[in-house]
PDB file of N, CA and C in Angstrom:
ATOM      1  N   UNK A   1      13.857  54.339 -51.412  1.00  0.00           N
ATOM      2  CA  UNK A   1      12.848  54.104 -52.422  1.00  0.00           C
ATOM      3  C   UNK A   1      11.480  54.092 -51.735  1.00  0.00           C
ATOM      4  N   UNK A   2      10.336  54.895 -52.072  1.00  0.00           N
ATOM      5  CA  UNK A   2       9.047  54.858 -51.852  1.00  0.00           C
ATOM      6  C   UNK A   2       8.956  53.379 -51.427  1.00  0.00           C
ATOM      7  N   UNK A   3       7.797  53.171 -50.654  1.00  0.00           N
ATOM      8  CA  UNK A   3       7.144  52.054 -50.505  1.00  0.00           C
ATOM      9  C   UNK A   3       6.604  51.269 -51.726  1.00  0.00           C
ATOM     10  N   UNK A   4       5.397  52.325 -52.225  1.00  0.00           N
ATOM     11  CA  UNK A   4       4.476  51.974 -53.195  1.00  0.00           C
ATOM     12  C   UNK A   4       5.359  51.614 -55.039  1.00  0.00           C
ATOM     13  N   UNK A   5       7.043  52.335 -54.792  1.00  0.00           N
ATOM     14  CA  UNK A   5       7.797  52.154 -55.853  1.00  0.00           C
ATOM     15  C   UNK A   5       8.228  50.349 -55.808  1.00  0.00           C
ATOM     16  N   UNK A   6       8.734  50.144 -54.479  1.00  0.00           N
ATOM     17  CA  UNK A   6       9.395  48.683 -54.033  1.00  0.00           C
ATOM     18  C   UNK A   6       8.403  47.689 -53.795  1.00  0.00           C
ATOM     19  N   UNK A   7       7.228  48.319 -54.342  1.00  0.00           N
ATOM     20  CA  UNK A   7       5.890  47.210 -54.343  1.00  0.00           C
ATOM     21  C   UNK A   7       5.636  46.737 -56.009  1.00  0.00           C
ATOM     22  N   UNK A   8       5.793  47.467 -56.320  1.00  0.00           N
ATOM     23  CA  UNK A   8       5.765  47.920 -57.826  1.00  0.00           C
ATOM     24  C   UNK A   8       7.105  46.594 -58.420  1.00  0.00           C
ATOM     25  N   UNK A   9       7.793  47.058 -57.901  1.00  0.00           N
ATOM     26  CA  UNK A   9       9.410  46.332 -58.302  1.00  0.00           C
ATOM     27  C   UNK A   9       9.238  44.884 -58.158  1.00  0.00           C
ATOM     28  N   UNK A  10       8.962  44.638 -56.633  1.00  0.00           N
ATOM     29  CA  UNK A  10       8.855  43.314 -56.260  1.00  0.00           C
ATOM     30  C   UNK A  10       7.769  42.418 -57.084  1.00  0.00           C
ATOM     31  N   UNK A  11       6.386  42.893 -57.452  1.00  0.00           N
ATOM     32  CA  UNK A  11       5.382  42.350 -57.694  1.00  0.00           C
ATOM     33  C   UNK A  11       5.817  41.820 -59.263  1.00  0.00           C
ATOM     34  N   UNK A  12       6.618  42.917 -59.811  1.00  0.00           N
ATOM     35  CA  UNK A  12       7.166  42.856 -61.240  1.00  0.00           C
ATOM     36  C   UNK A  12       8.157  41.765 -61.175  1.00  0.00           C
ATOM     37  N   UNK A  13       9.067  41.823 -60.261  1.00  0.00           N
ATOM     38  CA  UNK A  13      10.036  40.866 -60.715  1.00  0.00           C
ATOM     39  C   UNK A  13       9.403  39.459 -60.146  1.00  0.00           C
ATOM     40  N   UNK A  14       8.460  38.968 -59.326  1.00  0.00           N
ATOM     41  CA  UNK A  14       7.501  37.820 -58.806  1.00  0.00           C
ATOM     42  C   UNK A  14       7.012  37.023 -60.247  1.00  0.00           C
ATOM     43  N   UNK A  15       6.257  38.422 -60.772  1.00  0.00           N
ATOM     44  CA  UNK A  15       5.522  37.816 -62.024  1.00  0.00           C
ATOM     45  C   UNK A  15       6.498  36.971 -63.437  1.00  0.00           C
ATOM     46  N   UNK A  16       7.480  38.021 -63.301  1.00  0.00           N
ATOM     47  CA  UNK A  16       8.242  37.980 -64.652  1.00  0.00           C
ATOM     48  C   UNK A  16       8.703  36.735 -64.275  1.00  0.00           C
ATOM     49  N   UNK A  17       9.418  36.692 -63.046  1.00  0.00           N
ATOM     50  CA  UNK A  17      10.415  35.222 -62.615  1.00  0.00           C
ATOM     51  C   UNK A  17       9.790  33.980 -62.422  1.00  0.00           C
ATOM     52  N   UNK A  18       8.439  33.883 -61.962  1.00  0.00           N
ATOM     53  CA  UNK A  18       7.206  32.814 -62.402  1.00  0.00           C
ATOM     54  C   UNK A  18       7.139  32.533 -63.319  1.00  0.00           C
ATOM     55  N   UNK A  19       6.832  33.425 -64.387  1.00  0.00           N
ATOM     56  CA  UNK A  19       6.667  33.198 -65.330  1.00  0.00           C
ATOM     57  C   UNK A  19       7.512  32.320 -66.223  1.00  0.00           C
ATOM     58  N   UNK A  20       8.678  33.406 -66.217  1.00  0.00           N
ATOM     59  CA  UNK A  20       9.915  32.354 -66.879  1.00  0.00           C
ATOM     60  C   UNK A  20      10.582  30.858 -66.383  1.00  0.00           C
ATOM     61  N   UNK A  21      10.439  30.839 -65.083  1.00  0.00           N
ATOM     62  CA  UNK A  21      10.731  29.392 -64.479  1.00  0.00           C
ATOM     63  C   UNK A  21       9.462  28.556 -65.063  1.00  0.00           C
ATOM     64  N   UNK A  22       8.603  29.108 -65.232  1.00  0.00           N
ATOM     65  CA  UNK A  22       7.487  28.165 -65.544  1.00  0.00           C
ATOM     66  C   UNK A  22       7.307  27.619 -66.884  1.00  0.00           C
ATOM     67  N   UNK A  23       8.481  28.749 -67.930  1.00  0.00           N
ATOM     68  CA  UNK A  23       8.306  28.580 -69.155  1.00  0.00           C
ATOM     69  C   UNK A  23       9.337  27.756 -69.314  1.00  0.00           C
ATOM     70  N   UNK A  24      10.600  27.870 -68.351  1.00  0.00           N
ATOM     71  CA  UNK A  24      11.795  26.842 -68.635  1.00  0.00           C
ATOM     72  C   UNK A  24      11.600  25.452 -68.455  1.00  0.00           C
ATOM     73  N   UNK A  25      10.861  25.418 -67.532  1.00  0.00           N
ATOM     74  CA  UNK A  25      10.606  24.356 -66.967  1.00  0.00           C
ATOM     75  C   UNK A  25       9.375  23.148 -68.074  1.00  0.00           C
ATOM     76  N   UNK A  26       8.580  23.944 -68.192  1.00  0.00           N
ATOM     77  CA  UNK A  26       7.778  23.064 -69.343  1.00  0.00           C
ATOM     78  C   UNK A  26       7.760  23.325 -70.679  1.00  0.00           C
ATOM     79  N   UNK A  27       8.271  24.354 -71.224  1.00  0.00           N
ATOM     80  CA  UNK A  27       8.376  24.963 -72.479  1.00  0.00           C
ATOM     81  C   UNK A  27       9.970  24.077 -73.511  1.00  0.00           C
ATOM     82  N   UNK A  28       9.946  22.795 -74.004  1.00  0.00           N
ATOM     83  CA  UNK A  28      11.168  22.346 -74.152  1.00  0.00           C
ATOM     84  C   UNK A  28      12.105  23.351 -75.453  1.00  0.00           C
ATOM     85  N   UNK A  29      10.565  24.203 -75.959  1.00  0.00           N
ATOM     86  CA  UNK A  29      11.924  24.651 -76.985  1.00  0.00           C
ATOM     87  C   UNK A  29      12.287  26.112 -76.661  1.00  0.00           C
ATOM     88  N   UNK A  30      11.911  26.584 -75.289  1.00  0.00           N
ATOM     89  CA  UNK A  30      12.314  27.779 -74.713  1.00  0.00           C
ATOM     90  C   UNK A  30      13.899  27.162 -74.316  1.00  0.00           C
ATOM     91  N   UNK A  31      15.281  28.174 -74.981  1.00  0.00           N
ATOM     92  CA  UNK A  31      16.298  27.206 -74.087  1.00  0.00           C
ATOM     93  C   UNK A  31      16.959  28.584 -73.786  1.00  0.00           C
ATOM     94  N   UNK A  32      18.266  28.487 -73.293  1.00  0.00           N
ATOM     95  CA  UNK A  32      19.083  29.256 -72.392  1.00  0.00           C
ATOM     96  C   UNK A  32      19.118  30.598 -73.305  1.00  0.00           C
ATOM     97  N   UNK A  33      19.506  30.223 -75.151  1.00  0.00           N
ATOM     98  CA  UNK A  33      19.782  31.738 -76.045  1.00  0.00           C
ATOM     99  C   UNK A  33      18.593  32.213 -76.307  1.00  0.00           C
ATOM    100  N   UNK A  34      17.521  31.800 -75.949  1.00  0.00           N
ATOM    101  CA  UNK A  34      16.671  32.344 -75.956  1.00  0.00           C
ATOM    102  C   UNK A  34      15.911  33.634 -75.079  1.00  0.00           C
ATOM    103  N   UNK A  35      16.410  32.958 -73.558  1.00  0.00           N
ATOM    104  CA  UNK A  35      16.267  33.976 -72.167  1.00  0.00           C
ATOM    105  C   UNK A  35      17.155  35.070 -73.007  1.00  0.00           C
ATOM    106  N   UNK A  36      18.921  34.738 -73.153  1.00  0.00           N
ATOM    107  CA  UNK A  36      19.753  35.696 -73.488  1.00  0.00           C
ATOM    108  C   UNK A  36      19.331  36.497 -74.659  1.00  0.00           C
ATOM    109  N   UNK A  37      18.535  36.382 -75.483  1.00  0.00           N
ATOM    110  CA  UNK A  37      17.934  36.970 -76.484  1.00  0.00           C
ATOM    111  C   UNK A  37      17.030  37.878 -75.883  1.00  0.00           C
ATOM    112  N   UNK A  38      15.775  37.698 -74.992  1.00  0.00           N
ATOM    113  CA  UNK A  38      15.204  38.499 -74.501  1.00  0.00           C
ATOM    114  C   UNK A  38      15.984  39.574 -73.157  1.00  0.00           C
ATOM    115  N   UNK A  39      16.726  38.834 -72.883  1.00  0.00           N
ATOM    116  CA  UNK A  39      17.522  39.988 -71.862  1.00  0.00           C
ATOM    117  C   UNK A  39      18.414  41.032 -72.876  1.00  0.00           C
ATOM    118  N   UNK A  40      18.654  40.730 -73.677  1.00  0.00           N
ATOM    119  CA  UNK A  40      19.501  41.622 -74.507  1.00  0.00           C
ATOM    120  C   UNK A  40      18.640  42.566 -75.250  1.00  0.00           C
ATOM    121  N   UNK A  41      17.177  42.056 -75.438  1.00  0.00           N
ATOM    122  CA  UNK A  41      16.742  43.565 -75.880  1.00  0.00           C
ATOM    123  C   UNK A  41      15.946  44.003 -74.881  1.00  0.00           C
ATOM    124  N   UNK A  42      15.504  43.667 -73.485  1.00  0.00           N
ATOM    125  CA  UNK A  42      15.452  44.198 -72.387  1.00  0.00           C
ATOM    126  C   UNK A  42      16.708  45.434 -72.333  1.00  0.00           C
ATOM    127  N   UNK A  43      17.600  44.988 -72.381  1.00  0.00           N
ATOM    128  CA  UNK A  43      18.782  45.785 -71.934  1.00  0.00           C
ATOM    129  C   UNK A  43      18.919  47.010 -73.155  1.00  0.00           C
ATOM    130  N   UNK A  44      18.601  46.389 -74.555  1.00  0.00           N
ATOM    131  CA  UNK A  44      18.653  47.547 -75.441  1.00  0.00           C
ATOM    132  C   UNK A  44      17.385  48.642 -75.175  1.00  0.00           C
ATOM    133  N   UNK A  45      16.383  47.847 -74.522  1.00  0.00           N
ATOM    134  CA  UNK A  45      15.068  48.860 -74.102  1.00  0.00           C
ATOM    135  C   UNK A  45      15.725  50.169 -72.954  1.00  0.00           C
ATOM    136  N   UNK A  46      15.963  49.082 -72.340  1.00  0.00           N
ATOM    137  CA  UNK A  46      16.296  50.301 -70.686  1.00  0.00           C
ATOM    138  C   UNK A  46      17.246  51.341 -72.084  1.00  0.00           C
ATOM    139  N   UNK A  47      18.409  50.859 -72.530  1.00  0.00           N
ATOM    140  CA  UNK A  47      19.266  51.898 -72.803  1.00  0.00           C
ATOM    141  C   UNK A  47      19.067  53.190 -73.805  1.00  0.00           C
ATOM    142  N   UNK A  48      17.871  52.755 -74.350  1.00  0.00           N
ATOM    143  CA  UNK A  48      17.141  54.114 -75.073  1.00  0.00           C
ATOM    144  C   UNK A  48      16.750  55.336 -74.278  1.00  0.00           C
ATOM    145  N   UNK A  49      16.649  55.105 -72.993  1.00  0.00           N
ATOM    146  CA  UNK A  49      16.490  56.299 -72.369  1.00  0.00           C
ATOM    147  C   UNK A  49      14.782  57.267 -72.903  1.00  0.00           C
ATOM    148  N   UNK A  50      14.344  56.141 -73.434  1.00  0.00           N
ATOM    149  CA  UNK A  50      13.033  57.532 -74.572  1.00  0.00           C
ATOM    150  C   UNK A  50      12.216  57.932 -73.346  1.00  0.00           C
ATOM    151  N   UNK A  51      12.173  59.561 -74.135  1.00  0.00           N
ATOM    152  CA  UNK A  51      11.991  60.648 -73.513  1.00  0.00           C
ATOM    153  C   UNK A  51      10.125  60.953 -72.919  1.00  0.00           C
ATOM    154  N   UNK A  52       9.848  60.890 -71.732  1.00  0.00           N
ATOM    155  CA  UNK A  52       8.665  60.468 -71.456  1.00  0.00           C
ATOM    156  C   UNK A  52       8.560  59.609 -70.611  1.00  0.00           C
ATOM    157  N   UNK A  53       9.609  58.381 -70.668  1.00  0.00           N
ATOM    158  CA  UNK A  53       9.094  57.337 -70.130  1.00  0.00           C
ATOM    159  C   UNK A  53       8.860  57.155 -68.142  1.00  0.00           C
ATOM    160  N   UNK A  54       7.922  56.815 -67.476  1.00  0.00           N
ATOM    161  CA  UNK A  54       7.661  57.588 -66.382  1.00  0.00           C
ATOM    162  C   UNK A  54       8.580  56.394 -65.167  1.00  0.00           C
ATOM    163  N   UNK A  55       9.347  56.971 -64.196  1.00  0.00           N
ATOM    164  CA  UNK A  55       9.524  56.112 -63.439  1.00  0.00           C
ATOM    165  C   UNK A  55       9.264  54.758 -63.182  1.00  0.00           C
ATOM    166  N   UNK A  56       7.882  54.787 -62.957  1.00  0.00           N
ATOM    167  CA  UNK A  56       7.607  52.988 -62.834  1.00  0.00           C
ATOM    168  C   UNK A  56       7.407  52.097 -64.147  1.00  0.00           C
ATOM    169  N   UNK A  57       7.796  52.832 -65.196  1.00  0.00           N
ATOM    170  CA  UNK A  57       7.612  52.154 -66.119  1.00  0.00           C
ATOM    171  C   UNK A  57       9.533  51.620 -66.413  1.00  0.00           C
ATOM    172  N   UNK A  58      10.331  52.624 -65.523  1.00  0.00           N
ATOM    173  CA  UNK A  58      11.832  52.160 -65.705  1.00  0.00           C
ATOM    174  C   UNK A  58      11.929  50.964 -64.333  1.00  0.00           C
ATOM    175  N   UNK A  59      11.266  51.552 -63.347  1.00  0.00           N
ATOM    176  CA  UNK A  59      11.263  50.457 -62.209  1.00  0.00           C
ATOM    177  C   UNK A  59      10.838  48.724 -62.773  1.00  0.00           C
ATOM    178  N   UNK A  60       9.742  48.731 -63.424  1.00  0.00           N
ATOM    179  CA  UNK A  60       9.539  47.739 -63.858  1.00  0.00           C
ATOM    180  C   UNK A  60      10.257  47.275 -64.801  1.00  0.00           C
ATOM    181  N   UNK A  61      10.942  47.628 -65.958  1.00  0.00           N
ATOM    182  CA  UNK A  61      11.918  47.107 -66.361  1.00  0.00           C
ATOM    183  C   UNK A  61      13.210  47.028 -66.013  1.00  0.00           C
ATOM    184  N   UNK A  62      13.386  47.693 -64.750  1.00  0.00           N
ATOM    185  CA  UNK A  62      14.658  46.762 -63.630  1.00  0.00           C
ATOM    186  C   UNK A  62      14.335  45.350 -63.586  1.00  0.00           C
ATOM    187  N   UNK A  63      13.126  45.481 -62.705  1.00  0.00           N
ATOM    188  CA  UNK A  63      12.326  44.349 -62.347  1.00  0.00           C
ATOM    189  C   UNK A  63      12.915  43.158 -63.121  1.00  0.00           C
ATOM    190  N   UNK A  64      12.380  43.343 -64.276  1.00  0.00           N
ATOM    191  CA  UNK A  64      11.963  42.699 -65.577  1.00  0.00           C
ATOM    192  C   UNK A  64      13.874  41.890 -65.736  1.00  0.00           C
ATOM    193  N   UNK A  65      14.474  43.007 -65.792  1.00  0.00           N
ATOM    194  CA  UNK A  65      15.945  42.380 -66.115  1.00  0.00           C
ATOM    195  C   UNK A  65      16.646  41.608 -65.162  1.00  0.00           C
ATOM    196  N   UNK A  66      16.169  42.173 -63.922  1.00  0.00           N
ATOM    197  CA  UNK A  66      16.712  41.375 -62.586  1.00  0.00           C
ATOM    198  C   UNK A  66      16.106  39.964 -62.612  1.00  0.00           C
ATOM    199  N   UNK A  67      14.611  39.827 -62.952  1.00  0.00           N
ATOM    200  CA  UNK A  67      14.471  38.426 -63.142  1.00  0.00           C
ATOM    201  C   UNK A  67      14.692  37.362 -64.391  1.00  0.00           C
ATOM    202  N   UNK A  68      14.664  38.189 -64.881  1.00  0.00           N
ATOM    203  CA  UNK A  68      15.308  37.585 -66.445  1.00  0.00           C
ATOM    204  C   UNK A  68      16.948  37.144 -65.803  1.00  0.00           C
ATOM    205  N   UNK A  69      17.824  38.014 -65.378  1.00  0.00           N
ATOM    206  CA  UNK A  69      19.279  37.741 -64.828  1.00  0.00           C
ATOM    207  C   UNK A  69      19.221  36.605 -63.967  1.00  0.00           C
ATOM    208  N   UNK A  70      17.876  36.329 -63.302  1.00  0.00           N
ATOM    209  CA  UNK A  70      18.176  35.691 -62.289  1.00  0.00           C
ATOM    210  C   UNK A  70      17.764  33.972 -62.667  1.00  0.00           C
ATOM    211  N   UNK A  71      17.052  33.988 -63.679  1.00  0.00           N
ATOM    212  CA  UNK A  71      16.803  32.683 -64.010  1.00  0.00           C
ATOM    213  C   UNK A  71      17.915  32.138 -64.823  1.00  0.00           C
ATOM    214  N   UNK A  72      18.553  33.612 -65.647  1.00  0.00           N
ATOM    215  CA  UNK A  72      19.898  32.878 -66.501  1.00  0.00           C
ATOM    216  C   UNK A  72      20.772  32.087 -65.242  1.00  0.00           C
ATOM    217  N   UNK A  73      21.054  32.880 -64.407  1.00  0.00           N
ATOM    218  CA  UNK A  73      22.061  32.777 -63.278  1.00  0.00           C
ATOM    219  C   UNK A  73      22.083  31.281 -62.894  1.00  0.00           C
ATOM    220  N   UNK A  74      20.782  30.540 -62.844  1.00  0.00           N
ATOM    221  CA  UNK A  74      20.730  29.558 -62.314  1.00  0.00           C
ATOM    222  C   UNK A  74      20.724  28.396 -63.184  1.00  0.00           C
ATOM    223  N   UNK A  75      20.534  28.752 -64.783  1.00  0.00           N
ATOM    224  CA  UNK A  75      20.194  27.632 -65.834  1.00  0.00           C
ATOM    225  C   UNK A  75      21.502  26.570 -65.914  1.00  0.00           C
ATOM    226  N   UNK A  76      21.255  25.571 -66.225  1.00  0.00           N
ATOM    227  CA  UNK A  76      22.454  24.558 -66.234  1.00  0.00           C
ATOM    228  C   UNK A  76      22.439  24.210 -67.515  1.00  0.00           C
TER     229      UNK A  76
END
């Protein structure tokens, strides 16, 4: 993977995963079906495949799902 692609990736999944720890954490009526709600149409996004859409705009919604996955991963 390019450099400037795995900069792209990382910076994306930094922001997204801040973000959401930050929202779990003080947000009381953000709860677990809620993450799973947004990862599920994350996941219906990636799977449209629409025609156009440019590399880093799929890189970043890796990003996006990997940190979304990764805060579910850890919720209690």
């Amino acid at each position: 993977m390019p450099e400037f692609i795995q900069t792209i990736y990382e910076e994306t999944f930094q922001s997204v995963y801040s973000d959401l720890l930050r929202r779990k954490l003080k947000d009381r009526n953000f709860d677990k079906d809620d993450l799973e709600g947004l990862l599920n149409s994350y996941y219906a996004n990636e799977g449209n495949n629409w025609v156009g859409q440019s590399e880093i705009k799929q890189i970043r919604q890796a990003a996006t799902i990997a940190a979304c996955e990764a805060i579910l991963s850890t919720w209690e």
